[in-house]
Protein backbone atom coordinates (compact mmCIF):
# COMPACT_ATOMS: atom_id res chain seq x y z
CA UNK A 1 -90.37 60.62 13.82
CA UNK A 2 -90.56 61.67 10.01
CA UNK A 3 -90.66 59.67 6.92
CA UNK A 4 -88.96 60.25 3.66
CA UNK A 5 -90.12 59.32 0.17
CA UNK A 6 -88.26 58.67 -2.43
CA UNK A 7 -90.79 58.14 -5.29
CA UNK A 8 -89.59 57.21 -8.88
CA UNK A 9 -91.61 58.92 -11.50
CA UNK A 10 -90.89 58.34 -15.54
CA UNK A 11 -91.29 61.00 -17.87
CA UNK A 12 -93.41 58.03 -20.47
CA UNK A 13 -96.70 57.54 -18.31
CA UNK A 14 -97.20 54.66 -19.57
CA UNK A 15 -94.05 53.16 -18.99
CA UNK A 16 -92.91 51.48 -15.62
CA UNK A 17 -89.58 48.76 -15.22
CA UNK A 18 -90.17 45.60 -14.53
CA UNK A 19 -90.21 43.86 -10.48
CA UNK A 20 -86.38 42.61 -11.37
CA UNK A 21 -85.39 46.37 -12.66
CA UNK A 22 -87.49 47.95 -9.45
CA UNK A 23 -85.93 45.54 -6.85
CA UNK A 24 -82.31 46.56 -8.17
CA UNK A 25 -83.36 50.13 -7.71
CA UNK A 26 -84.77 49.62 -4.07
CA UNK A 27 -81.12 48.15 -3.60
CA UNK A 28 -79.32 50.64 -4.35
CA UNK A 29 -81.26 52.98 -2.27
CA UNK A 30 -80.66 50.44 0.64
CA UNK A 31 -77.30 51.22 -0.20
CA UNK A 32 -76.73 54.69 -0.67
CA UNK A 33 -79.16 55.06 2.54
CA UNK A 34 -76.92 56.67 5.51
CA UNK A 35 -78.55 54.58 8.35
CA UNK A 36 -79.63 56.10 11.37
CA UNK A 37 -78.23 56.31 15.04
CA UNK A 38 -76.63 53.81 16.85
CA UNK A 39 -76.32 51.16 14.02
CA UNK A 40 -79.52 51.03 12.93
CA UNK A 41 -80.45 49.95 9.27
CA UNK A 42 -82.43 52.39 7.12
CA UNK A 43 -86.09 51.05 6.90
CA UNK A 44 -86.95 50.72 2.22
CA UNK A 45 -90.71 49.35 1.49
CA UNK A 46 -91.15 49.02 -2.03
CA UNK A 47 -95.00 49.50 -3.83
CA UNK A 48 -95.67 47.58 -7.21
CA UNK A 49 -98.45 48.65 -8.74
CA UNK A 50 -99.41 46.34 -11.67
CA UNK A 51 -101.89 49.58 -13.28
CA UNK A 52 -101.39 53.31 -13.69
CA UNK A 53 -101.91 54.32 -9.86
CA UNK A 54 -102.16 58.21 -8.99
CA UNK A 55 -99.81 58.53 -5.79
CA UNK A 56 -99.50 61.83 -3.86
């Protein structure tokens, strides 16, 4: 099985929306997710990082 990522990246480094703004976002990807198989609900985790974090 393979994961996707969806990461969100602004062009300001230093700027990042707040947990209200993010969990609308994660939302919407919940709903614009296809779903998989059989009925089964796409998977979303959502990371908050309260700093600058590097991801890769």
């Amino acid at each position: 099985m393979s994961d996707d990522v969806l990461s969100v990246i602004p062009t300001d480094p230093q700027w990042q929306p707040d947990q209200a703004a993010a969990g609308r976002a994660a939302a919407l990807a919940a709903d614009l997710a296809p779903g998989l198989p059989d009925g089964v609900d796409v998977e979303i985790d959502v990371t908050w990082y309260d700093a600058l974090t590097p991801v890769d």
